[in-house]
C-alpha atoms as a PDB file:
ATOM      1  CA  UNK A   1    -117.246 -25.923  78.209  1.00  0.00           C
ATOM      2  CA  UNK A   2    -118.306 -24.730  74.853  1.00  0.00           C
ATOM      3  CA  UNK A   3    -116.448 -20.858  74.367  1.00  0.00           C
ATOM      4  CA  UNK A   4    -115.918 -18.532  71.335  1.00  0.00           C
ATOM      5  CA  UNK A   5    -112.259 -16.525  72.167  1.00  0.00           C
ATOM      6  CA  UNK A   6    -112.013 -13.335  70.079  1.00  0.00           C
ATOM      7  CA  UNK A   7    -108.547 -11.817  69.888  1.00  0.00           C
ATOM      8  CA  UNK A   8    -107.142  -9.218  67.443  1.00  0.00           C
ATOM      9  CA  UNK A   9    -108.459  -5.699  69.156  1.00  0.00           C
ATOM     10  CA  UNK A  10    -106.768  -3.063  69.461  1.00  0.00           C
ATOM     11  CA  UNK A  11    -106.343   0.777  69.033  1.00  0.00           C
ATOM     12  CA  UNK A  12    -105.720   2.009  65.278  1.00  0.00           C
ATOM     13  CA  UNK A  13    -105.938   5.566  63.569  1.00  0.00           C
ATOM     14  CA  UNK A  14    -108.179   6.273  61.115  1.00  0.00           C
ATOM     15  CA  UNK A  15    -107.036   4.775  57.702  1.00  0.00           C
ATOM     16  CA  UNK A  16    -105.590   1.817  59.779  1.00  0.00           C
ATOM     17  CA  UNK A  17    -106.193  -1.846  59.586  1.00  0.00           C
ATOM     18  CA  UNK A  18    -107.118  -4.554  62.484  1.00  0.00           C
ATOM     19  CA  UNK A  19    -107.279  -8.580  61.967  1.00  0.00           C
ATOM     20  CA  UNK A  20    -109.762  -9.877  64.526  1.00  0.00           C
ATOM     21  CA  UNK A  21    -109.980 -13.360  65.134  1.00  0.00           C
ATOM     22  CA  UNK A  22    -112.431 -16.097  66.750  1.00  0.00           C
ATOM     23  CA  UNK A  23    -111.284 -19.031  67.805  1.00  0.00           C
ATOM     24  CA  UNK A  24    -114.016 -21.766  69.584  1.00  0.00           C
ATOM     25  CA  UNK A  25    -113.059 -24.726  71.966  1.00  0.00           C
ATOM     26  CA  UNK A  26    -114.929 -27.333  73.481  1.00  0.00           C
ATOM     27  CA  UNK A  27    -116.634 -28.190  70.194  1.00  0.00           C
ATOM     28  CA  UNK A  28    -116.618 -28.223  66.638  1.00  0.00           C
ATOM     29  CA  UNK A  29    -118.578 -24.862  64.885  1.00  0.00           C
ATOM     30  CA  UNK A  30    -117.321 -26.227  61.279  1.00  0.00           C
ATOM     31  CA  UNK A  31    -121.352 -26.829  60.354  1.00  0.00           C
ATOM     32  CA  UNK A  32    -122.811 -23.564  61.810  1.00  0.00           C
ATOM     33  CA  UNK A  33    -122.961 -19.851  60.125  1.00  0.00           C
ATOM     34  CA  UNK A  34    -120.632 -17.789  62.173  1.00  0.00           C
ATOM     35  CA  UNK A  35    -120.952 -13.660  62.293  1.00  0.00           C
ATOM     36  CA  UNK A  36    -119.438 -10.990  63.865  1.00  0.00           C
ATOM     37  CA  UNK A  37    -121.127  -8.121  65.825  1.00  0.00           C
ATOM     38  CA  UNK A  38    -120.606  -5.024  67.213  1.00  0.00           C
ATOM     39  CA  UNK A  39    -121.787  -2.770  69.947  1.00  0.00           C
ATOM     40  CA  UNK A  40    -120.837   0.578  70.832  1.00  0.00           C
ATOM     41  CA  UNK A  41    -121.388   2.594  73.852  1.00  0.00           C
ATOM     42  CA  UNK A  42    -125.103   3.747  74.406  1.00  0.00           C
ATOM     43  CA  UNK A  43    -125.591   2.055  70.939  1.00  0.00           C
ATOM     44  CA  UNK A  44    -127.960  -1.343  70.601  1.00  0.00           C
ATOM     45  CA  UNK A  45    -125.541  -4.529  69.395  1.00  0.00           C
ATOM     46  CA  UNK A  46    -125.429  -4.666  65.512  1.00  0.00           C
ATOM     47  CA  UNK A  47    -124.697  -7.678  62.796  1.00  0.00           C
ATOM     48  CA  UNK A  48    -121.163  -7.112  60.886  1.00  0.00           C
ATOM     49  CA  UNK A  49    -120.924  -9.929  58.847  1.00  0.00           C
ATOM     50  CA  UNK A  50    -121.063 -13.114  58.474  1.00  0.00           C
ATOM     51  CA  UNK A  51    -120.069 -16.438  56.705  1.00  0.00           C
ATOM     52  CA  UNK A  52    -121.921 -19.800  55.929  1.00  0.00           C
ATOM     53  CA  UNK A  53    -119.539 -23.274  56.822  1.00  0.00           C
ATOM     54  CA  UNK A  54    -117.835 -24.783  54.177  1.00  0.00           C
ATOM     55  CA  UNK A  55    -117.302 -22.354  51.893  1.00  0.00           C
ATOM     56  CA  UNK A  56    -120.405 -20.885  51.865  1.00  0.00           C
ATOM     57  CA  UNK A  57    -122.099 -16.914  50.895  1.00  0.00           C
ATOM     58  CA  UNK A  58    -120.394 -14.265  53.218  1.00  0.00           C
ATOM     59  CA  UNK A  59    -122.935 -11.538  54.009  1.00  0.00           C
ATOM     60  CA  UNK A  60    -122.205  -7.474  55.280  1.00  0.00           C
ATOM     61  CA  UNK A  61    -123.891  -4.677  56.948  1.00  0.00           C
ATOM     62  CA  UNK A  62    -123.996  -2.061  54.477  1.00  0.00           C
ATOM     63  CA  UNK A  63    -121.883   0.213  56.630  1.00  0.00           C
ATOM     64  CA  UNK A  64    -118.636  -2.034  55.820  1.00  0.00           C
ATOM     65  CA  UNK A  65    -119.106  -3.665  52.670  1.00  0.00           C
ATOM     66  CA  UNK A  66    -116.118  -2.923  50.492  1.00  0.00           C
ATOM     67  CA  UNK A  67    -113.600  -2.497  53.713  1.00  0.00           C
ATOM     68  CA  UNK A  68    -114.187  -5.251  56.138  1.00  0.00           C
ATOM     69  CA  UNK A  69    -113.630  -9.303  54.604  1.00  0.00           C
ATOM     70  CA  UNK A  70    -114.570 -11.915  56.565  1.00  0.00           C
ATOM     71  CA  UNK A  71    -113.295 -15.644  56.196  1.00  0.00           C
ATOM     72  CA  UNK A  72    -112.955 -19.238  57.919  1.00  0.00           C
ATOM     73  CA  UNK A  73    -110.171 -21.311  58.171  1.00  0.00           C
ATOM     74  CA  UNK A  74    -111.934 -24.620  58.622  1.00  0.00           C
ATOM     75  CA  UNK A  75    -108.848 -26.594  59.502  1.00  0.00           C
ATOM     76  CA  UNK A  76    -108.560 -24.439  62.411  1.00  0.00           C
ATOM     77  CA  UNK A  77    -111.577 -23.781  63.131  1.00  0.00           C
ATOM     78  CA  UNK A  78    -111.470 -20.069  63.057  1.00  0.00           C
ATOM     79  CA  UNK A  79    -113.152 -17.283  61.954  1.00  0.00           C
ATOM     80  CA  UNK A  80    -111.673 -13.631  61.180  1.00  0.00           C
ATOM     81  CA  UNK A  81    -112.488 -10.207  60.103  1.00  0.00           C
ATOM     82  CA  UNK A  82    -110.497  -8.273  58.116  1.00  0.00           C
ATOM     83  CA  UNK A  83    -110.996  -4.827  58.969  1.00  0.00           C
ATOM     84  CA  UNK A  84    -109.576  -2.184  56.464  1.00  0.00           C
ATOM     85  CA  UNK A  85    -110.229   1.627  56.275  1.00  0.00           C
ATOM     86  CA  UNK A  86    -111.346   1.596  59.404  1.00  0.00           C
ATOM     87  CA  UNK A  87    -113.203   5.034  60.281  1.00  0.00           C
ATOM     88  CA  UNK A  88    -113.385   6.185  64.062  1.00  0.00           C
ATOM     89  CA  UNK A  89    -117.410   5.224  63.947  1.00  0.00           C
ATOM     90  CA  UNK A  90    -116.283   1.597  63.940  1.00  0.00           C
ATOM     91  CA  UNK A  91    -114.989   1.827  67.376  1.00  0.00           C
ATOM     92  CA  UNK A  92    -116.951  -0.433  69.273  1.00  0.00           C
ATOM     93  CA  UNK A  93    -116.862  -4.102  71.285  1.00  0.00           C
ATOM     94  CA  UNK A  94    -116.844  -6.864  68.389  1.00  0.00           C
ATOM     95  CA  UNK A  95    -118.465  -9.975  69.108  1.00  0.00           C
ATOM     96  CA  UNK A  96    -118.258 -13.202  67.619  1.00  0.00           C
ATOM     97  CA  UNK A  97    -121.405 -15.561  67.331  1.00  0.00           C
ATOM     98  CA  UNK A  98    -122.232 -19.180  66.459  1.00  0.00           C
ATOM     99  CA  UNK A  99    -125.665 -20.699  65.620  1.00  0.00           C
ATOM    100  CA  UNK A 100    -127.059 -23.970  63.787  1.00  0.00           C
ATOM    101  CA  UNK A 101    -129.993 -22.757  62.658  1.00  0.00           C
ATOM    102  CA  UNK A 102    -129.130 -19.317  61.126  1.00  0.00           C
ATOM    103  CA  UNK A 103    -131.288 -18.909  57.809  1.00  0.00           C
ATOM    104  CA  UNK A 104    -131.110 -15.961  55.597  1.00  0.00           C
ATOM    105  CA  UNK A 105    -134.246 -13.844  57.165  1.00  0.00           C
ATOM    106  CA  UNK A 106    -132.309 -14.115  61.109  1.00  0.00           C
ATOM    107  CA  UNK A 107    -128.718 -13.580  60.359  1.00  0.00           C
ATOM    108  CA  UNK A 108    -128.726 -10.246  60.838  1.00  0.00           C
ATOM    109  CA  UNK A 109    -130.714 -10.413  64.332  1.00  0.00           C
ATOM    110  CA  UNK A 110    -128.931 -12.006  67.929  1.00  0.00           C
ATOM    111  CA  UNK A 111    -132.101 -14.387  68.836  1.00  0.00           C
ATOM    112  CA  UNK A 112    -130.664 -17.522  66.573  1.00  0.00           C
ATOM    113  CA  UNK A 113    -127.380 -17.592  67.765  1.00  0.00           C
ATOM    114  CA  UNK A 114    -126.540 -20.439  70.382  1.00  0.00           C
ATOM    115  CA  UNK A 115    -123.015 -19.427  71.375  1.00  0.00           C
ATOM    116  CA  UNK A 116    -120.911 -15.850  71.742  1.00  0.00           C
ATOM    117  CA  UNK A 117    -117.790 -14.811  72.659  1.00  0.00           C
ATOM    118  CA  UNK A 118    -116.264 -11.960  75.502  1.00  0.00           C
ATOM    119  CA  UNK A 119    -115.935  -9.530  73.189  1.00  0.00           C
ATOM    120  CA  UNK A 120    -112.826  -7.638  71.895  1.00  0.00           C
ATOM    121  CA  UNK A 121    -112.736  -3.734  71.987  1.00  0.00           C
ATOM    122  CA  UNK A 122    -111.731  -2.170  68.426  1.00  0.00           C
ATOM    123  CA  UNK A 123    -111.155   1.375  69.193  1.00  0.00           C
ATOM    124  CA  UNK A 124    -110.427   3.487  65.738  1.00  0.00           C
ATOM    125  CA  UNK A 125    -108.578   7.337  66.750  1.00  0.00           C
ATOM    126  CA  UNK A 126    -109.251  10.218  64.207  1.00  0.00           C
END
């Protein structure tokens, strides 16, 4: 069974930090564009960021560019996001995603992606 596994959440004041983390199993995601999401309550899910395989252009809402970093470790397999700064409107349940097909023009939307994780709840106190 293919599954992302985010870990990593967690409850931080403002000003604080998080690491999240995605780790897959049941296949390799080392050739697929990889992105984190977010959705909070009553809110519609939203595209993060993301990062082409092997090395590849990184790409950020413009909400967290400059505080969030996200990266691959390709020898593990893994994916994380590097949250810094965080403000309390960055609470929300971040998702993981994988897809093989992601261009440019559909990062930013869900439709493309083929595989997501459970979700991990980032809750940011003022």
């Amino acid at each position: 069974q293919v599954q992302l596994v985010e870990s990593g959440g967690g409850l931080v004041q403002a000003g604080g930090s998080l690491r999240l983390s995605c780790a897959p199993s049941g296949r390799p995601f080392t050739t697929y564009t990889m992105a984190w999401f977010r959705q909070a309550p009553g809110k519609e899910r939203e595209f993060v960021a993301a990062i082409r395989w092997r090395g590849g252009p990184t790409y950020y809402a413009t909400s967290v560019e400059g505080r969030f970093t996200v990266s691959r470790v390709y020898v593990k397999d893994t994916m994380y996001l590097q949250m810094n700064n965080l403000k309390p409107e960055d609470t929300a349940v971040y998702y993981c995603a994988a897809g093989s097909r992601i261009t440019q023009a559909t990062m930013r939307g869900l439709a493309d992606y083929d595989y997501w994780g459970q979700g991990t709840q980032v809750t940011v106190s003022s």
